[in-house]
N, C-alpha and C. Protein backbone atom coordinates (compact mmCIF):
# COMPACT_ATOMS: atom_id res chain seq x y z
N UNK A 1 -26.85 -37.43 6.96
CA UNK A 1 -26.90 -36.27 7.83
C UNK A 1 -25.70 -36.25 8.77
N UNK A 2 -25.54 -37.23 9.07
CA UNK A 2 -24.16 -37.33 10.24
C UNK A 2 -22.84 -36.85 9.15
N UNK A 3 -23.12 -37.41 7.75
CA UNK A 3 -21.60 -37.05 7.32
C UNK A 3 -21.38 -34.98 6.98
N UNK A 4 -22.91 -34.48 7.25
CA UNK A 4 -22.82 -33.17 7.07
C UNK A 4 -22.46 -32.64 8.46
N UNK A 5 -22.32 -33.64 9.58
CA UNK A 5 -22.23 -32.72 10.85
C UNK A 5 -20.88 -32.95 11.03
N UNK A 6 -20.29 -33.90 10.74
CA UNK A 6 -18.74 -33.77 10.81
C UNK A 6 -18.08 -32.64 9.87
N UNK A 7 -18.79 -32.42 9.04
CA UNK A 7 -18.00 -31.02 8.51
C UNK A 7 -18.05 -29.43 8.37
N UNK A 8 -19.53 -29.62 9.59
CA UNK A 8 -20.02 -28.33 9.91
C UNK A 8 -18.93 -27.57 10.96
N UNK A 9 -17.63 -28.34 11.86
CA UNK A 9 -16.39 -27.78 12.41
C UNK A 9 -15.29 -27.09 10.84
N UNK A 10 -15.39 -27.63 10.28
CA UNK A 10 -14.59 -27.21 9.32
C UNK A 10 -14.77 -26.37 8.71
N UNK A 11 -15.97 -26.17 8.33
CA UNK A 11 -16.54 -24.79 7.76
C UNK A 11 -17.03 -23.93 8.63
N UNK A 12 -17.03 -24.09 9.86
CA UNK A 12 -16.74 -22.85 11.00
C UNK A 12 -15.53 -22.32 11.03
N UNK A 13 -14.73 -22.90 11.14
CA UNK A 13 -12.99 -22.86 11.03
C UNK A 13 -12.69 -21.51 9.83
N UNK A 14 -12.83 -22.39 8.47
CA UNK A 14 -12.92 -21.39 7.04
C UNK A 14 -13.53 -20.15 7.35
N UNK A 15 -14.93 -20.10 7.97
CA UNK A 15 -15.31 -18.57 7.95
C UNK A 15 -14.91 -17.99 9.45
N UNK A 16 -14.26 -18.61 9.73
CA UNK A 16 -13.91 -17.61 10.73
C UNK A 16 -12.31 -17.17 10.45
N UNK A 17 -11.59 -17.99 9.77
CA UNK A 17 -10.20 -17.66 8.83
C UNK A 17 -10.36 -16.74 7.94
N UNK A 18 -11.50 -16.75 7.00
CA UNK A 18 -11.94 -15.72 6.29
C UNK A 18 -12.29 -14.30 6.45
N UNK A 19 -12.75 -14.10 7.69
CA UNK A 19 -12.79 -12.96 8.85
C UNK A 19 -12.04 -12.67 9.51
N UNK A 20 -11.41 -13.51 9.94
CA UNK A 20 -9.56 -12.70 10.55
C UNK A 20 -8.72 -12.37 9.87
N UNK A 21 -8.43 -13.26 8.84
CA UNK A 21 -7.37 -13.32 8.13
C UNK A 21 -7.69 -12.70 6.70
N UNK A 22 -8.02 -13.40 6.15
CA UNK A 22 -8.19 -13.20 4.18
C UNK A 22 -8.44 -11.87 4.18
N UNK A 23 -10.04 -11.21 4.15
CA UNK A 23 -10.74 -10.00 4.45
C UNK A 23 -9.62 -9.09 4.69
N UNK A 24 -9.37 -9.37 6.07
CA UNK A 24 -8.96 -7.52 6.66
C UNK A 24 -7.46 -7.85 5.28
N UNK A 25 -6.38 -8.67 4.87
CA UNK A 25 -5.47 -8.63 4.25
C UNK A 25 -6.25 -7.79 2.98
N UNK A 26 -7.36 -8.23 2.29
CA UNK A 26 -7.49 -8.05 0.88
C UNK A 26 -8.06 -6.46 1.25
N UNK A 27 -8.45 -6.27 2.56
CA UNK A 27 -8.86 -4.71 2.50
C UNK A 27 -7.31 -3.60 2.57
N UNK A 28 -6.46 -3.95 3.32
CA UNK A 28 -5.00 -3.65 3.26
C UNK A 28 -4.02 -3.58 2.13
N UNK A 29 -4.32 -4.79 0.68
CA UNK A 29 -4.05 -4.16 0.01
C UNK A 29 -4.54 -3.59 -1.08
N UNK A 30 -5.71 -3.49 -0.88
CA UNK A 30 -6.87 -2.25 -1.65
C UNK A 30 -6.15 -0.98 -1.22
N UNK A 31 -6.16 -0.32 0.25
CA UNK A 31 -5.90 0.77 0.81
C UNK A 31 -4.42 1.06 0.32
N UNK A 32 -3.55 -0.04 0.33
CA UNK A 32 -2.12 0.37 -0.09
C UNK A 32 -2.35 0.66 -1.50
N UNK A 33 -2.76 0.26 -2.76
CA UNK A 33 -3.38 0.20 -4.13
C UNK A 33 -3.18 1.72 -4.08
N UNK A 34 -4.43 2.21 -3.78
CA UNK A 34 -4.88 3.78 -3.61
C UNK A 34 -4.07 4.79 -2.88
N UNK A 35 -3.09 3.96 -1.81
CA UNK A 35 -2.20 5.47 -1.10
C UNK A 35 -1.34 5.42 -2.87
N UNK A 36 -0.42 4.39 -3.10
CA UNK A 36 0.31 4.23 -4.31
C UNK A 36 0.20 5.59 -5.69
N UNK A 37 -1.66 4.84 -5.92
CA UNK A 37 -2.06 5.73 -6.78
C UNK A 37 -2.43 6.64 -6.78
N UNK A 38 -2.29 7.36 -5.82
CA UNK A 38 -2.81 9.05 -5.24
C UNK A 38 -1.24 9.68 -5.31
N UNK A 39 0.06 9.10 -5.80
CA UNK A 39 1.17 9.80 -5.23
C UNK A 39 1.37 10.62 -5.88
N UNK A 40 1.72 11.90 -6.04
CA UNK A 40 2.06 12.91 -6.57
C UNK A 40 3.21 14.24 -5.72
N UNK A 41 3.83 14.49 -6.93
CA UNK A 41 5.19 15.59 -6.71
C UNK A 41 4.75 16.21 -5.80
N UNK A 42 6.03 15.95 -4.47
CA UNK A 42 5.74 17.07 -3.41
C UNK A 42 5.25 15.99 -1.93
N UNK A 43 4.74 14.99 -2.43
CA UNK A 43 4.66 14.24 -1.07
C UNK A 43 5.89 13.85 -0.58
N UNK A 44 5.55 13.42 1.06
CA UNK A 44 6.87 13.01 1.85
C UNK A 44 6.66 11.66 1.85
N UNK A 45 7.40 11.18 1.42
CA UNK A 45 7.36 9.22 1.89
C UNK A 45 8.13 8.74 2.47
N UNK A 46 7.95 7.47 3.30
CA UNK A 46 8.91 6.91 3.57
C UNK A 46 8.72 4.92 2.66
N UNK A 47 9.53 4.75 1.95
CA UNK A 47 10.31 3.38 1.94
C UNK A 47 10.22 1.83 2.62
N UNK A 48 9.62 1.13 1.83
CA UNK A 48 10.22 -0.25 3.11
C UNK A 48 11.37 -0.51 3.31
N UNK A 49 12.21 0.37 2.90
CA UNK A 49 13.76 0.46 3.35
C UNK A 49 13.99 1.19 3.97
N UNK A 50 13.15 2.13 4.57
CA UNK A 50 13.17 2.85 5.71
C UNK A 50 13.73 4.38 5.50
N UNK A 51 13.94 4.62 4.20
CA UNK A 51 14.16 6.08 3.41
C UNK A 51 13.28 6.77 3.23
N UNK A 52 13.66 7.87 3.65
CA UNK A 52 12.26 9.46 3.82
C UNK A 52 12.32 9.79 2.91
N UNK A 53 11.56 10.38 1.96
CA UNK A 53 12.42 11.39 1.20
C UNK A 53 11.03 12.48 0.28
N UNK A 54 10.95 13.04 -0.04
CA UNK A 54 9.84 13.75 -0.99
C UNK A 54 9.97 13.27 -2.84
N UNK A 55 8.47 12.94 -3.03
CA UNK A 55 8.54 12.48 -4.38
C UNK A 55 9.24 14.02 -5.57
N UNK A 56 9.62 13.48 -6.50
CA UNK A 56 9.95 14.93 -7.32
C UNK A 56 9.40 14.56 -8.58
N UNK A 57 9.27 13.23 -8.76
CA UNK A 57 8.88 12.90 -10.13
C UNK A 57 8.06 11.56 -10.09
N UNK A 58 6.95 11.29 -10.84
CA UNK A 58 6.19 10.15 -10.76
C UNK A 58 6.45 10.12 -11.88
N UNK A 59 7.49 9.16 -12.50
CA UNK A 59 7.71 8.55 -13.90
C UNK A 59 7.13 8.08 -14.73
N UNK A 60 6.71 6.82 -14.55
CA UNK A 60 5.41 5.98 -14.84
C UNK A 60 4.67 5.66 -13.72
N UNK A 61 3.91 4.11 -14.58
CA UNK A 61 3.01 3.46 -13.89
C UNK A 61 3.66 2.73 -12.51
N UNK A 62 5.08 2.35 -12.33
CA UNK A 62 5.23 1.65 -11.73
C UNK A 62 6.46 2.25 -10.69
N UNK A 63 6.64 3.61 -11.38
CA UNK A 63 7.86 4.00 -10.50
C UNK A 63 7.85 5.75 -10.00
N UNK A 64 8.63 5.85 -9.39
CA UNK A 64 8.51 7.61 -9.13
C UNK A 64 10.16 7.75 -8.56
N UNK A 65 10.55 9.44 -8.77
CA UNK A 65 11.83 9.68 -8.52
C UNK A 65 11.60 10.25 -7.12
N UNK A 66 12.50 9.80 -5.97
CA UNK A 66 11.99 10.25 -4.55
C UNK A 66 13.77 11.29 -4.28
N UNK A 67 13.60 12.44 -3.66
CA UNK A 67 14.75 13.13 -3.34
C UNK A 67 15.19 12.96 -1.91
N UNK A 68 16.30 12.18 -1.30
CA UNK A 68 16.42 11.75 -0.13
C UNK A 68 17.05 12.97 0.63
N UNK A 69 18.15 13.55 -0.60
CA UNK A 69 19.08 14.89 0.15
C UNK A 69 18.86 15.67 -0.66
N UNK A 70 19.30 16.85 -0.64
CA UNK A 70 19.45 18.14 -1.60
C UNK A 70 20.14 17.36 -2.47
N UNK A 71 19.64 17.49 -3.71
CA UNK A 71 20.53 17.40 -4.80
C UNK A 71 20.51 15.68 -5.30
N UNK A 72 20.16 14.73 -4.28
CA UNK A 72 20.44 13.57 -4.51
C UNK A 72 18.96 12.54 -4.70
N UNK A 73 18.87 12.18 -5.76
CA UNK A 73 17.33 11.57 -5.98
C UNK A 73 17.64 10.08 -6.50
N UNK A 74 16.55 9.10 -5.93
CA UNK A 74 16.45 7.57 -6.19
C UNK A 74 15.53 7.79 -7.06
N UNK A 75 15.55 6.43 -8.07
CA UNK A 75 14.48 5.60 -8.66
C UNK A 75 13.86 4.88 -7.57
N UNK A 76 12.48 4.67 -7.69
CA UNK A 76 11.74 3.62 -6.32
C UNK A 76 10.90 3.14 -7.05
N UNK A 77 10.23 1.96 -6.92
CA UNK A 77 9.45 1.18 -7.29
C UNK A 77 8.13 1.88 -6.62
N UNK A 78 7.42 1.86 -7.38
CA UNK A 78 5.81 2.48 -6.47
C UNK A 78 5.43 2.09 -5.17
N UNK A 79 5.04 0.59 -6.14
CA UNK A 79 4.52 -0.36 -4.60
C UNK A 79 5.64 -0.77 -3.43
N UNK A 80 7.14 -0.32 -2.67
CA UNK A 80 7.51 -0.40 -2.12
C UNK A 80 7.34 1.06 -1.31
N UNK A 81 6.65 2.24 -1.41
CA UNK A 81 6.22 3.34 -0.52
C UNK A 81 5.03 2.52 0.79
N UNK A 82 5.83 2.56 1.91
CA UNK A 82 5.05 1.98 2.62
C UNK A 82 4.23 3.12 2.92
N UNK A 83 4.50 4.28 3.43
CA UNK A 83 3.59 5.14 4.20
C UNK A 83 3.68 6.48 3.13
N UNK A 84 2.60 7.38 3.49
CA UNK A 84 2.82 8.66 2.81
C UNK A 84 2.63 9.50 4.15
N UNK A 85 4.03 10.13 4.46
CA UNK A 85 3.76 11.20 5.59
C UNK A 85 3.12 12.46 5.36
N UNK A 86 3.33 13.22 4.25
CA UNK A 86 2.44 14.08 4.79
C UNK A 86 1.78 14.86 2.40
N UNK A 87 1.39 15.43 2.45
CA UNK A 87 0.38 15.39 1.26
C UNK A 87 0.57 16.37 0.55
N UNK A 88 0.47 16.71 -0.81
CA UNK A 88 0.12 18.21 -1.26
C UNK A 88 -0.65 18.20 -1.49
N UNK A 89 -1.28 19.71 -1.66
CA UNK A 89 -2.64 19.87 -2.00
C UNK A 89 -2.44 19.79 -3.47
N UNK A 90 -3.76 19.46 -4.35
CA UNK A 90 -3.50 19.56 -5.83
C UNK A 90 -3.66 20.79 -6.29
N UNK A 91 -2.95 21.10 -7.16
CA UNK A 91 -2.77 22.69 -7.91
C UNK A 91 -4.24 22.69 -8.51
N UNK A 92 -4.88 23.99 -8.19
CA UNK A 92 -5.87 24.11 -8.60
C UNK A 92 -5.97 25.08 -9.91
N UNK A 93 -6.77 25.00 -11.16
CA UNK A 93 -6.41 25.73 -12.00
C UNK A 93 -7.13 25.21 -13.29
C-alpha cells in the first residue's frame, strides 16, 4: 500500500498535464483539420508566413492556389493557412 501512495503524486501530475496540455492541443488541431477542410474559392486567408491573399483554386487534397495581387497567385500547402478571415457563402443550386 505505501508503494501505491508514492505514486499517487505522479499520477496527479499526468492528469493534470493531460488537462492543460495534451487535450486543449488535440482539440486545436481537430479545429485547424476542419477550418483546412472547409476551404473553398473565394475565401480570404492569411499564411503562417504572414500572406493575405483569397483562395482561387483548391487543387487537391493537400494544396490550394491563393491570389496575393491582381494577377499574381501562389501554390500553398493547405495545412500552413493559419486563419480564414472572412468566408463565402456556398453557391446554392
Amino acid at each position: 500500500m505505501e508503494a501505491f501512495g508514492q505514486f499517487v503524486p505522479l499520477i496527479l501530475i499526468f492528469a493534470i498535464m493531460y488537462f492543460l496540455l495534451i487535450r486543449p492541443q488535440q482539440k486545436k488541431v481537430k479545429d485547424h483539420k476542419a477550418m483546412v477542410g472547409a476551404l473553398r474559392r473565394g475565401d480570404q486567408v492569411v499564411t503562417q508566413g504572414g500572406m493575405i491573399g483569397k483562395v482561387s483554386k483548391v487543387k487537391d487534397d493537400d494544396e490550394i492556389e491563393v491570389e496575393i495581387a491582381q494577377g499574381v497567385k501562389v501554390r500553398v500547402v493547405k495545412s500552413t493557412v493559419a486563419q480564414v478571415l472572412s468566408k463565402t457563402e456556398p453557391a446554392e443550386g
